[in-house]
PDB file of N, CA and C in Angstrom:
ATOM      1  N   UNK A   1      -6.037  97.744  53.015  1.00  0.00           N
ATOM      2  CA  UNK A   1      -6.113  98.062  51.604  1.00  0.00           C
ATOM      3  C   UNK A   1      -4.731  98.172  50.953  1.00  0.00           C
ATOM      4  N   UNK A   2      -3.558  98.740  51.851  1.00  0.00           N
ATOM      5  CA  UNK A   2      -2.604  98.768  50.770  1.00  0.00           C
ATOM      6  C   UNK A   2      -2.181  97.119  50.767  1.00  0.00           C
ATOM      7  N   UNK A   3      -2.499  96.705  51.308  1.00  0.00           N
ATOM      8  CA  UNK A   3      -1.544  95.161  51.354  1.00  0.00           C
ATOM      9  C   UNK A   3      -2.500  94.417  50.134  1.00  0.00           C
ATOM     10  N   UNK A   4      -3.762  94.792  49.794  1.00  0.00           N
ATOM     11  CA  UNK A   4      -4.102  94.033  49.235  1.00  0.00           C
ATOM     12  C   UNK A   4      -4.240  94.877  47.634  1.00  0.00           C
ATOM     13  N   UNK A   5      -3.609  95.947  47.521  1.00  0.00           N
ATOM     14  CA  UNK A   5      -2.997  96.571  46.278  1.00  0.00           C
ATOM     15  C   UNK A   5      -1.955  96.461  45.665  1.00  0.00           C
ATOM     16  N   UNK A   6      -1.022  95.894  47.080  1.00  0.00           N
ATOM     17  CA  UNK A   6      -0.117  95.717  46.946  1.00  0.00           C
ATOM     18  C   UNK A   6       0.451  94.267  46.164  1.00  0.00           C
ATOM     19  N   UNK A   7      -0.602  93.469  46.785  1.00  0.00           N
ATOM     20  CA  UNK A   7      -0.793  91.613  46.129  1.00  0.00           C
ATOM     21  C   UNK A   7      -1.351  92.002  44.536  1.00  0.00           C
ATOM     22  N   UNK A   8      -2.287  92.744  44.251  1.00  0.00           N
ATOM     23  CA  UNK A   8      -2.604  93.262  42.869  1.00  0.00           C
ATOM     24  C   UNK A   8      -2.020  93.572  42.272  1.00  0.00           C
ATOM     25  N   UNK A   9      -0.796  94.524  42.437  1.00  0.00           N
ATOM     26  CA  UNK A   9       0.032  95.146  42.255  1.00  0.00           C
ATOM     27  C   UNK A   9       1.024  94.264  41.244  1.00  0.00           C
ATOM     28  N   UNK A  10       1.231  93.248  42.140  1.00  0.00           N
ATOM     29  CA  UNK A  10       2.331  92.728  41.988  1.00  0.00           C
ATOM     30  C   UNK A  10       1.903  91.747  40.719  1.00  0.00           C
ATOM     31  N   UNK A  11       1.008  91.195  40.623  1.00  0.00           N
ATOM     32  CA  UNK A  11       0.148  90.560  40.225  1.00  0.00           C
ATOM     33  C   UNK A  11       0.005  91.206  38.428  1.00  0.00           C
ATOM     34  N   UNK A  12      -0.204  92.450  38.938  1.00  0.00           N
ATOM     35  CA  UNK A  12      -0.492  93.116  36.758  1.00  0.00           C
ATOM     36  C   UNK A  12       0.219  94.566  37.204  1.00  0.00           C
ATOM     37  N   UNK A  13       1.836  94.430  37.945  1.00  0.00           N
ATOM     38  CA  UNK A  13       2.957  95.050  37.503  1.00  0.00           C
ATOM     39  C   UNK A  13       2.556  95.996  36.257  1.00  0.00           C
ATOM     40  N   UNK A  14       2.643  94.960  34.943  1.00  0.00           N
ATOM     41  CA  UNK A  14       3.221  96.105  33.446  1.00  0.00           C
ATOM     42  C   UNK A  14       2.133  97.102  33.187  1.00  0.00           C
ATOM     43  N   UNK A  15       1.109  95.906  33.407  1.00  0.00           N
ATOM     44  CA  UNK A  15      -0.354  96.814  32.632  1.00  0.00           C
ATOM     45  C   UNK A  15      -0.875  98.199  33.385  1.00  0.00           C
ATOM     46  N   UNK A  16      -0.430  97.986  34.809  1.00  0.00           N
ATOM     47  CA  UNK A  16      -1.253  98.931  36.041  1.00  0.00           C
ATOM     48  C   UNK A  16       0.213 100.061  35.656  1.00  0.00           C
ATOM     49  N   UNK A  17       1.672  99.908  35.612  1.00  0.00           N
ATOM     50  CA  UNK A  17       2.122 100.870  35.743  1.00  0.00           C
ATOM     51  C   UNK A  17       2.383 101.564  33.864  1.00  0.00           C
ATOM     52  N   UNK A  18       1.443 101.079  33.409  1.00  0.00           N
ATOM     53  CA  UNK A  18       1.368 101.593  32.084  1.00  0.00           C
ATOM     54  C   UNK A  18       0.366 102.447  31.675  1.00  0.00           C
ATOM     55  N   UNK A  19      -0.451 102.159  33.034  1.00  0.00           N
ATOM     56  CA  UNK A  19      -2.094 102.770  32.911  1.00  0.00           C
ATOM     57  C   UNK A  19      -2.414 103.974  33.610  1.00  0.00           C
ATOM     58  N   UNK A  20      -2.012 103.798  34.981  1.00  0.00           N
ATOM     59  CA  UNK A  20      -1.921 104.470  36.256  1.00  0.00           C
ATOM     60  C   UNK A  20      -1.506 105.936  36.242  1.00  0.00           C
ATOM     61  N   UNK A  21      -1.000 106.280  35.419  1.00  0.00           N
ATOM     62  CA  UNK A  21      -0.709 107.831  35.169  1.00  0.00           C
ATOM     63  C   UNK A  21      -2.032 108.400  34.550  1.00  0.00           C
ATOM     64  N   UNK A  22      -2.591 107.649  33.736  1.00  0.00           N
ATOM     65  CA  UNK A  22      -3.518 108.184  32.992  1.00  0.00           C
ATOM     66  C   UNK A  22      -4.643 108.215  33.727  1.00  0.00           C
ATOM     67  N   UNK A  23      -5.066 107.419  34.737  1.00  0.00           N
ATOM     68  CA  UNK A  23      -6.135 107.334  35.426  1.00  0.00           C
ATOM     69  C   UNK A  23      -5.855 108.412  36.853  1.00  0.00           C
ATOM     70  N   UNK A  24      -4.623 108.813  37.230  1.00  0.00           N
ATOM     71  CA  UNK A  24      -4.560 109.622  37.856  1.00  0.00           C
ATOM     72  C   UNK A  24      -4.860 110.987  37.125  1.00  0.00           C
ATOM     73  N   UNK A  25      -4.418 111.259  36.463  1.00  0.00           N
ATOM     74  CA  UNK A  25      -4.602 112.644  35.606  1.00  0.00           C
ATOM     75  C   UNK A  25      -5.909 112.622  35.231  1.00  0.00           C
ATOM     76  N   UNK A  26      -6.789 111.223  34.893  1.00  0.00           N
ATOM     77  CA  UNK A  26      -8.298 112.004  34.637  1.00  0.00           C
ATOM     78  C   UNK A  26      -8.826 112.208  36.103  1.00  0.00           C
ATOM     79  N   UNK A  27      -8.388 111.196  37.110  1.00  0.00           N
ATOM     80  CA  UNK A  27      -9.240 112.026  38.103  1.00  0.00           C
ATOM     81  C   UNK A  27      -9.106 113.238  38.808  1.00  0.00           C
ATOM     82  N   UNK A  28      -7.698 113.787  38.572  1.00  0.00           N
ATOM     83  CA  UNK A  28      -7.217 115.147  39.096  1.00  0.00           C
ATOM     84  C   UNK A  28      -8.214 116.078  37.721  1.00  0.00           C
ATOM     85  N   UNK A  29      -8.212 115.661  36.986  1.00  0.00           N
ATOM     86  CA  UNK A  29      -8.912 117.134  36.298  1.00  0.00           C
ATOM     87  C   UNK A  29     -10.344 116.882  36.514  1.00  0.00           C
ATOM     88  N   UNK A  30     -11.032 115.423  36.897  1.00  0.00           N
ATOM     89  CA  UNK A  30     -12.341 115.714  37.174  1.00  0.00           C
ATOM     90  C   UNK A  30     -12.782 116.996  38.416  1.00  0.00           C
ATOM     91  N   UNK A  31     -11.411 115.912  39.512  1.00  0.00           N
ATOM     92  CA  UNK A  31     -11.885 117.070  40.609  1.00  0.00           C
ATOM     93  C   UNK A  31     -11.798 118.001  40.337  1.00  0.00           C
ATOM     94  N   UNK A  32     -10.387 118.650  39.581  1.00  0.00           N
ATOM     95  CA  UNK A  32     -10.263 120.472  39.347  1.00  0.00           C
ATOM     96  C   UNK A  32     -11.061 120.429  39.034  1.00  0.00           C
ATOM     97  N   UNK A  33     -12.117 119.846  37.959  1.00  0.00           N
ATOM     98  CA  UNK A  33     -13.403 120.990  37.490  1.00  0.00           C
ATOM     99  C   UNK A  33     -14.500 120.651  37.607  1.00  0.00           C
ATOM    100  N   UNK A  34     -14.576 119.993  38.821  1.00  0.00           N
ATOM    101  CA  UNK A  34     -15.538 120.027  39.539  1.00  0.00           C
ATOM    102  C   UNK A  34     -15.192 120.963  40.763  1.00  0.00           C
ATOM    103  N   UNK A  35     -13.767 121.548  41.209  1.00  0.00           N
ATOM    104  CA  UNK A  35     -13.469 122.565  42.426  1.00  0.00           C
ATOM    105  C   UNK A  35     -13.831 123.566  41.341  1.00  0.00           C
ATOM    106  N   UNK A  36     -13.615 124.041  40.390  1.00  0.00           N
ATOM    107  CA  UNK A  36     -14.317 125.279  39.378  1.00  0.00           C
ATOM    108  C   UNK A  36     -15.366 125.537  39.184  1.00  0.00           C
ATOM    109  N   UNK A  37     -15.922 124.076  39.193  1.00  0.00           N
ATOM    110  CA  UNK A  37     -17.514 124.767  38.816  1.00  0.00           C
ATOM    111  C   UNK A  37     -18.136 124.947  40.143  1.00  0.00           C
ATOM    112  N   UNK A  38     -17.705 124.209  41.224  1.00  0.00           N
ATOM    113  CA  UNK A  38     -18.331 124.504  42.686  1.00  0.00           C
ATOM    114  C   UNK A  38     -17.977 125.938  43.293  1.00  0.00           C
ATOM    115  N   UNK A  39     -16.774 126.761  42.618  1.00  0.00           N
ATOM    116  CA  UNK A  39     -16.742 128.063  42.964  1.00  0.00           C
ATOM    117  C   UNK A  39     -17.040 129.179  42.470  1.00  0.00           C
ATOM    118  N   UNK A  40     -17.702 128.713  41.182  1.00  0.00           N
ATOM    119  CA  UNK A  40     -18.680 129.728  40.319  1.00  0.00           C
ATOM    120  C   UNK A  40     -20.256 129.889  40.567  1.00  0.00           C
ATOM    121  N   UNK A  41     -20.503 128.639  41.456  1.00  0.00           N
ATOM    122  CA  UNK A  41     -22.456 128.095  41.808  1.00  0.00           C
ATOM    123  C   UNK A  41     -22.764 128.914  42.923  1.00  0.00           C
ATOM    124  N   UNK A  42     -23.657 129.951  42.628  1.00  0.00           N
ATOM    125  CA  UNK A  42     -24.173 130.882  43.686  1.00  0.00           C
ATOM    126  C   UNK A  42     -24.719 130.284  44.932  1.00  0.00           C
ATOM    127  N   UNK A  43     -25.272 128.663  44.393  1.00  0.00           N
ATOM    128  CA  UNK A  43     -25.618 128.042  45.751  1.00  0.00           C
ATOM    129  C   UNK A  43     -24.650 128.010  47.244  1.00  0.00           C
ATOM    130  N   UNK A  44     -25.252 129.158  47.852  1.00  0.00           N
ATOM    131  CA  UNK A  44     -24.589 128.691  49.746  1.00  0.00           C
ATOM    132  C   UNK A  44     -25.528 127.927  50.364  1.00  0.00           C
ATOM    133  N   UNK A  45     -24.670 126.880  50.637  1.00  0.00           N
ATOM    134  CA  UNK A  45     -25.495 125.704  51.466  1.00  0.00           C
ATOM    135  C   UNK A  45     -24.654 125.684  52.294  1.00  0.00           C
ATOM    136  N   UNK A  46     -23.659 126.501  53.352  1.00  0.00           N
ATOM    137  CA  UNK A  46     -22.736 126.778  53.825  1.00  0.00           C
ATOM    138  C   UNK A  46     -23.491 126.295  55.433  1.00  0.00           C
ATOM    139  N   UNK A  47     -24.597 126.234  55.522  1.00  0.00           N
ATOM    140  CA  UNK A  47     -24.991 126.314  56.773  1.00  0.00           C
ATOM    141  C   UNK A  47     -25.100 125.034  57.688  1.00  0.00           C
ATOM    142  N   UNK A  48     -24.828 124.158  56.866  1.00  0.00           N
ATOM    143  CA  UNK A  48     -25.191 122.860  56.883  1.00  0.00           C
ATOM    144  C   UNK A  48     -23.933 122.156  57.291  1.00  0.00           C
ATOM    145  N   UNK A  49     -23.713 121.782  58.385  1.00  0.00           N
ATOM    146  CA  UNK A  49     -22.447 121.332  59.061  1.00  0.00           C
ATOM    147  C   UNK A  49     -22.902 119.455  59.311  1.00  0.00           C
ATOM    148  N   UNK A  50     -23.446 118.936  58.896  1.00  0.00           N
ATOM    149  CA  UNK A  50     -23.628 117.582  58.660  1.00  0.00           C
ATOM    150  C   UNK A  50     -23.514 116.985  57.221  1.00  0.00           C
ATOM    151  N   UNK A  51     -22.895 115.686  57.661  1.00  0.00           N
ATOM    152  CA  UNK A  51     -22.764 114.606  56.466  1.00  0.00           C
ATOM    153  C   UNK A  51     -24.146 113.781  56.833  1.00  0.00           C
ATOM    154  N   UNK A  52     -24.350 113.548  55.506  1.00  0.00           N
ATOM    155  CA  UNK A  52     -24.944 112.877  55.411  1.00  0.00           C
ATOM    156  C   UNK A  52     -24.395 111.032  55.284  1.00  0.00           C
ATOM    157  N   UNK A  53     -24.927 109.885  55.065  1.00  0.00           N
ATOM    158  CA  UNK A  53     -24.449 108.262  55.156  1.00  0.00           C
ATOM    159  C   UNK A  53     -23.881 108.495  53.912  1.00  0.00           C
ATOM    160  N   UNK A  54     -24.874 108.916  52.494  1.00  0.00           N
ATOM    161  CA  UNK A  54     -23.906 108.485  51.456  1.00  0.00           C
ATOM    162  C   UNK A  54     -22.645 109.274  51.380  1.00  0.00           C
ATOM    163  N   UNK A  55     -22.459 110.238  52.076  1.00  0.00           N
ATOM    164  CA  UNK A  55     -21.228 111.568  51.113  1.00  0.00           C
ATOM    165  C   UNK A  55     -19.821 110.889  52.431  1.00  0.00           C
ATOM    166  N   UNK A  56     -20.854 110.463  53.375  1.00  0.00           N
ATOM    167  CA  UNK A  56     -19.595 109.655  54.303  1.00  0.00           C
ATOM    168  C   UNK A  56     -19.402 108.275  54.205  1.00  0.00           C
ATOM    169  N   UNK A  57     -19.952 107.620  53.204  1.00  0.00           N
ATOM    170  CA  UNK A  57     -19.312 106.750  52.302  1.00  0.00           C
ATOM    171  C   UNK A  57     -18.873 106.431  51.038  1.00  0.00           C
ATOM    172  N   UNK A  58     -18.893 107.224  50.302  1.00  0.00           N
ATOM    173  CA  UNK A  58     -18.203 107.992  49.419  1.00  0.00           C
ATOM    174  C   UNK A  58     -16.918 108.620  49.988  1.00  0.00           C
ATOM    175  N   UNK A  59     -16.875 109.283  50.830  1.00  0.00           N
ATOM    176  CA  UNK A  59     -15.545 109.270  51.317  1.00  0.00           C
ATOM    177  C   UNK A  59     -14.165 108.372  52.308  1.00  0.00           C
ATOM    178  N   UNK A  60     -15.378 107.468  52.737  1.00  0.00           N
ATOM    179  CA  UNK A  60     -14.890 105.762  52.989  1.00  0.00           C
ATOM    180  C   UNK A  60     -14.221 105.303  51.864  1.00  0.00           C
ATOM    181  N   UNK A  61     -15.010 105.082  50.829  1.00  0.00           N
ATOM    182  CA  UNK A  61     -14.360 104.619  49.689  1.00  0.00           C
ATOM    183  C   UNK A  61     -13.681 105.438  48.571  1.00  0.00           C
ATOM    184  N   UNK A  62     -13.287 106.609  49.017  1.00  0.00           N
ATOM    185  CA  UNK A  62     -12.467 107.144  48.254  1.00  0.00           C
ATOM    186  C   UNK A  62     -11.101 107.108  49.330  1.00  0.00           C
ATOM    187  N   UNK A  63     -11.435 106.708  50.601  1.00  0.00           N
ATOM    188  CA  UNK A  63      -9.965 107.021  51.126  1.00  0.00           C
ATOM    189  C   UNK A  63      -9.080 105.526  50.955  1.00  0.00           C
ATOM    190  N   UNK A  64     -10.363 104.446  50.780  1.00  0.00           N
ATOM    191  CA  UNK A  64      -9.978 103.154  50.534  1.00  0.00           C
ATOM    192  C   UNK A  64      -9.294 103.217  49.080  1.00  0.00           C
ATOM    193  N   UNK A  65      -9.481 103.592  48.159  1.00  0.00           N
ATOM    194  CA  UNK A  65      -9.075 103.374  47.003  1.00  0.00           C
ATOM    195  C   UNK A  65      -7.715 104.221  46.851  1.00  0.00           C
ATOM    196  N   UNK A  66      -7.440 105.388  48.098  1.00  0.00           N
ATOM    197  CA  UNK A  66      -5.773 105.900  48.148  1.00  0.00           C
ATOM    198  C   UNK A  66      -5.119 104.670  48.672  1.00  0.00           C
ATOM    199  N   UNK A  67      -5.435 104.099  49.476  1.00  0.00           N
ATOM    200  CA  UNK A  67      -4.646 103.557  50.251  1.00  0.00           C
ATOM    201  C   UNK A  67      -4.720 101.978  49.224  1.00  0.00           C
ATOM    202  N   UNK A  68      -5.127 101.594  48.636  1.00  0.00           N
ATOM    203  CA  UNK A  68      -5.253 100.777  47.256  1.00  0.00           C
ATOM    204  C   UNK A  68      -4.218 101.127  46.159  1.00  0.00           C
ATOM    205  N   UNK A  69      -4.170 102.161  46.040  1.00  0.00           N
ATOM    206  CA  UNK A  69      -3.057 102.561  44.838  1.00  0.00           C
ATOM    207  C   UNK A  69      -2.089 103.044  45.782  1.00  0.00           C
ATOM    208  N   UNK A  70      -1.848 103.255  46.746  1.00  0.00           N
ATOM    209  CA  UNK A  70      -0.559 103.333  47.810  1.00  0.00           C
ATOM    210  C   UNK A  70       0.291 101.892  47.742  1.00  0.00           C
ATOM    211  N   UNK A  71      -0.732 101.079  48.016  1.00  0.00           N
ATOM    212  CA  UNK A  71      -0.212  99.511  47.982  1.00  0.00           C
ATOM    213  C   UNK A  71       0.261  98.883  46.367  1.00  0.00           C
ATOM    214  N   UNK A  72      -0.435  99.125  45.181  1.00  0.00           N
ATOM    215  CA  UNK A  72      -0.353  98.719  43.805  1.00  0.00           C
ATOM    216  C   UNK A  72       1.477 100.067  43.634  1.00  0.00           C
ATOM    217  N   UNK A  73       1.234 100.904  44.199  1.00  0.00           N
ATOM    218  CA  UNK A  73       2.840 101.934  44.432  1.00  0.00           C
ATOM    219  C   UNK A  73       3.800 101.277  44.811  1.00  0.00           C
ATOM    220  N   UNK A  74       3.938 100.463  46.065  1.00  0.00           N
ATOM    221  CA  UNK A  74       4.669  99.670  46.469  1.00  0.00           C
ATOM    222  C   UNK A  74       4.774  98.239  45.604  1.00  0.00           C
ATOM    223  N   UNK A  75       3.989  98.293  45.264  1.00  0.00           N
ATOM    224  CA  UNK A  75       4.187  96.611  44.263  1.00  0.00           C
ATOM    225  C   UNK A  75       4.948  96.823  43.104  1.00  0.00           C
ATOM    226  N   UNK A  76       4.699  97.844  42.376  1.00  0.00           N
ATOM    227  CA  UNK A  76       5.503  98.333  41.229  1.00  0.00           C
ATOM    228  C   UNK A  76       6.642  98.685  41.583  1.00  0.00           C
ATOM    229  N   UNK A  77       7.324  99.828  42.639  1.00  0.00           N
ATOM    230  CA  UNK A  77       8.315  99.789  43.056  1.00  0.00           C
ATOM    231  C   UNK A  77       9.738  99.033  43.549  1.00  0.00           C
ATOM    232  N   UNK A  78       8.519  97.547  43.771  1.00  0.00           N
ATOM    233  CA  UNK A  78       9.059  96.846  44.125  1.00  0.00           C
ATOM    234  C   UNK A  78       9.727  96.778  45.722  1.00  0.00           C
ATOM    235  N   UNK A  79       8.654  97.189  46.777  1.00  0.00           N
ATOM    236  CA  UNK A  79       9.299  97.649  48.258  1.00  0.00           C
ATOM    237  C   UNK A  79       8.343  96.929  48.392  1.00  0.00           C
ATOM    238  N   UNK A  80       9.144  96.502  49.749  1.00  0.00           N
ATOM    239  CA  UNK A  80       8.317  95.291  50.719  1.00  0.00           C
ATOM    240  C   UNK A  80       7.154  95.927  51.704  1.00  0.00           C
ATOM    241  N   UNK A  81       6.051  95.604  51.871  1.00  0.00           N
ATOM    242  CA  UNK A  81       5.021  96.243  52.197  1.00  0.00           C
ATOM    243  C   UNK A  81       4.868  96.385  54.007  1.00  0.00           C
ATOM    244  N   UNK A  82       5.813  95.076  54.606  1.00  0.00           N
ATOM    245  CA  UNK A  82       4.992  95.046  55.962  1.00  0.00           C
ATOM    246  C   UNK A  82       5.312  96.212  56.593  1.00  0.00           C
ATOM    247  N   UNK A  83       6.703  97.051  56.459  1.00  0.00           N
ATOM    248  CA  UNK A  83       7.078  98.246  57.474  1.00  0.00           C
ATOM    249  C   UNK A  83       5.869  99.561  56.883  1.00  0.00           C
ATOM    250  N   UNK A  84       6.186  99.760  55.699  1.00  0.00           N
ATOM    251  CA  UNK A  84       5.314 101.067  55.286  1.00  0.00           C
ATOM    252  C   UNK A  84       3.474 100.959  56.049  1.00  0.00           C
ATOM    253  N   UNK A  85       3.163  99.512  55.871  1.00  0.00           N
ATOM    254  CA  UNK A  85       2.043  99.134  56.511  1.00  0.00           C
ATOM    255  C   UNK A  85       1.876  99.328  57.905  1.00  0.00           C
ATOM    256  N   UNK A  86       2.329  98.918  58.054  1.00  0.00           N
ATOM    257  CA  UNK A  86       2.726  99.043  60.266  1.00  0.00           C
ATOM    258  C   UNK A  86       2.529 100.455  60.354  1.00  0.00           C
ATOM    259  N   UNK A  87       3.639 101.517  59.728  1.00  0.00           N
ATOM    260  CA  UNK A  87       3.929 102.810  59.923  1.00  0.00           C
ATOM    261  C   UNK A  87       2.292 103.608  59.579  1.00  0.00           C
ATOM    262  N   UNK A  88       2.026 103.236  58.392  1.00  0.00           N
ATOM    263  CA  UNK A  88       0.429 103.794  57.747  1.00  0.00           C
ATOM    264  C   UNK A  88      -0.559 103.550  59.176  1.00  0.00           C
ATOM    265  N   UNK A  89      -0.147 102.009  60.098  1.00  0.00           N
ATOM    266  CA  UNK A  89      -1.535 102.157  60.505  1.00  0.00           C
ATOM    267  C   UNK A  89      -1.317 102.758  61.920  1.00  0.00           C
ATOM    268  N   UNK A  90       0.180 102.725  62.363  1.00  0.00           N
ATOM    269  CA  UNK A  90       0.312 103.394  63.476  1.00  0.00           C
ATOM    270  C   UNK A  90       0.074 105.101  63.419  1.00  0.00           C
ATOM    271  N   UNK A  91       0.088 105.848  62.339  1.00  0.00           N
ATOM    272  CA  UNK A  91      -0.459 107.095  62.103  1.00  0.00           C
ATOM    273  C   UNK A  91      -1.389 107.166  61.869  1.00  0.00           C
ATOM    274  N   UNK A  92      -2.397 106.525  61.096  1.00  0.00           N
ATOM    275  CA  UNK A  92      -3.732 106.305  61.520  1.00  0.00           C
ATOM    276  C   UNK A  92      -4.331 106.474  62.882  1.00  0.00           C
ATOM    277  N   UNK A  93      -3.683 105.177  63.363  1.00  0.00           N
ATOM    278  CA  UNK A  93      -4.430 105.544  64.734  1.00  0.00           C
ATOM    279  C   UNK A  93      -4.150 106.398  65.461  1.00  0.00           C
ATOM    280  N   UNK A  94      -2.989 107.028  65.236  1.00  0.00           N
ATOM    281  CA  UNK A  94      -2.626 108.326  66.731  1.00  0.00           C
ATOM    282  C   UNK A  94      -3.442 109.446  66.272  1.00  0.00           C
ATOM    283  N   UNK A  95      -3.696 109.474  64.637  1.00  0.00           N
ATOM    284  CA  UNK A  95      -3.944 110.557  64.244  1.00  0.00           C
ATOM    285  C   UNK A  95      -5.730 110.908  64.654  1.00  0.00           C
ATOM    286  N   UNK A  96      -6.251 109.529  64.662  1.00  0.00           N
ATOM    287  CA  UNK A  96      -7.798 109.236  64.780  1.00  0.00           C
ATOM    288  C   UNK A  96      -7.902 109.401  66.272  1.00  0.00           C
ATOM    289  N   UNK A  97      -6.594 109.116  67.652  1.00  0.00           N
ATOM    290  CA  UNK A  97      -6.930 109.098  68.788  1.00  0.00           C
ATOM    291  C   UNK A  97      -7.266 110.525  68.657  1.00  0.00           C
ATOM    292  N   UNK A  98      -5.597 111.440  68.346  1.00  0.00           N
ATOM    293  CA  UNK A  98      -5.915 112.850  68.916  1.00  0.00           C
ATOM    294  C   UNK A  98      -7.169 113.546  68.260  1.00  0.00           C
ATOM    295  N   UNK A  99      -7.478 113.617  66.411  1.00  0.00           N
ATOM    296  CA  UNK A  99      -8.912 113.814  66.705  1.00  0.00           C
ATOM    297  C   UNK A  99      -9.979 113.465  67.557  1.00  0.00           C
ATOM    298  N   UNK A 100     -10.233 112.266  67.769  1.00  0.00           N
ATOM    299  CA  UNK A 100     -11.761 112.348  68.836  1.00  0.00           C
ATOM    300  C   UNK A 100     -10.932 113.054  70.154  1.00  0.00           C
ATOM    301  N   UNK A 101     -10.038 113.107  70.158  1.00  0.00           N
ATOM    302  CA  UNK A 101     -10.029 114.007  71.923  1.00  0.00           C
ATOM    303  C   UNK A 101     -10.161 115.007  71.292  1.00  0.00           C
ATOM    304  N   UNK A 102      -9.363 115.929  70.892  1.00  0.00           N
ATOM    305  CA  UNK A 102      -9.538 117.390  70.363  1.00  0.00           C
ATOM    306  C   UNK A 102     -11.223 117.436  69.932  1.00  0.00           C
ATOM    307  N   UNK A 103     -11.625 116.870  68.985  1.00  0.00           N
ATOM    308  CA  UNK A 103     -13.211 116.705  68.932  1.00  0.00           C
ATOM    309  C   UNK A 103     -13.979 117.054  70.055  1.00  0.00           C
ATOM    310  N   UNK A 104     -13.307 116.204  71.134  1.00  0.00           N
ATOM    311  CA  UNK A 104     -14.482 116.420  72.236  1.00  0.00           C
ATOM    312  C   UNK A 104     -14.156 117.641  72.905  1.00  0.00           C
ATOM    313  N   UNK A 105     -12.849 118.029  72.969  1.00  0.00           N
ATOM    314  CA  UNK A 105     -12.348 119.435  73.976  1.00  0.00           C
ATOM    315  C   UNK A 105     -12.717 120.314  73.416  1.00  0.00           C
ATOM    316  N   UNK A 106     -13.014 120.981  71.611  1.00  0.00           N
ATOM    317  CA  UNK A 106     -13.806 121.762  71.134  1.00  0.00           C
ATOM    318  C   UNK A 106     -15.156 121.696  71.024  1.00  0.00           C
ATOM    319  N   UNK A 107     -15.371 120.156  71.089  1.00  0.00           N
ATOM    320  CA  UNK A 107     -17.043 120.270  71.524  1.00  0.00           C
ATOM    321  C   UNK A 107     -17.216 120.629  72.741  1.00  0.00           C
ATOM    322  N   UNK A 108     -16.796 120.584  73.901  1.00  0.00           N
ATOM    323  CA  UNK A 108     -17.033 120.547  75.268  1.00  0.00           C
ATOM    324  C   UNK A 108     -17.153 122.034  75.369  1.00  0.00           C
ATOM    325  N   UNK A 109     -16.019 122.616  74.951  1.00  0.00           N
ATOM    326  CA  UNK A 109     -15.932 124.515  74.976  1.00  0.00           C
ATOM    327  C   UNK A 109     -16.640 125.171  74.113  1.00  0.00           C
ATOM    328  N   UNK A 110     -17.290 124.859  72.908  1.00  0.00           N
ATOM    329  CA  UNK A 110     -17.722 125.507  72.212  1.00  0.00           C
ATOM    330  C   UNK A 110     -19.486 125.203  72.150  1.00  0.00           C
ATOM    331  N   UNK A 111     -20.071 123.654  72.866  1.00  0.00           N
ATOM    332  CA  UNK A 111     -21.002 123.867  73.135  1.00  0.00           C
ATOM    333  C   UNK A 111     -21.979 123.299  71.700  1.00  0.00           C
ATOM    334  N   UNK A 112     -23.227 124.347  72.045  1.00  0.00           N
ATOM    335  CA  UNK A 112     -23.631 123.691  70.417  1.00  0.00           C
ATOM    336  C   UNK A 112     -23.496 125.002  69.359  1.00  0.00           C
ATOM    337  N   UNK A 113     -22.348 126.319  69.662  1.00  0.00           N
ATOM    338  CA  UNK A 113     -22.979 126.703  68.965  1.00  0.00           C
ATOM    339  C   UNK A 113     -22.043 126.266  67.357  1.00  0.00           C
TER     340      UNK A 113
END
């Protein structure tokens, strides 16, 4: 994704870095107030330690669309994409190995409860 934000990027330069502030700032205040109104809602549904398919793709594609404007970042900047890319995916993956181990060593000790 960033490489191909990054080709976009480069692609509508003026318009995206003319725009891009503004579309960041509405979605930071959606979330704030949507984190406000979720800490005023008496609803505890606290018990519920599963995702469901859509809310874990919804968060597929919200992590796709950072790493989309990570890449359209670099295009405007004007920095060459292949090292930052390499680096993004080599932390990715170490970061995804040591979760599933840690995953499993707190699942293993802690069982089901």
């Amino acid at each position: 994704m960033p490489i191909l934000g990054w080709t976009l990027g480069v692609q509508l330069q003026l318009i995206v870095s003319a725009v891009a502030p503004w579309i960041a700032f509405i979605l930071l205040v959606l979330i704030g107030a949507n984190m406000i109104r979720e800490s005023f809602s008496d609803d505890l549904d606290d018990d519920e330690d599963t995702f469901s398919f859509a809310e874990l793709t919804l968060l597929a594609v919200a992590t796709s669309i950072d790493a989309f404007a990570v890449g359209v970042t670099y295009a405007v900047l004007k920095i060459d994409i292949l090292i930052p890319v390499i680096i993004i995916g080599l932390v990715a993956f170490i970061f995804t190995v040591i979760g599933i181990y840690l995953g499993k060593k707190i699942g293993d000790y802690f069982g089901d409860k």
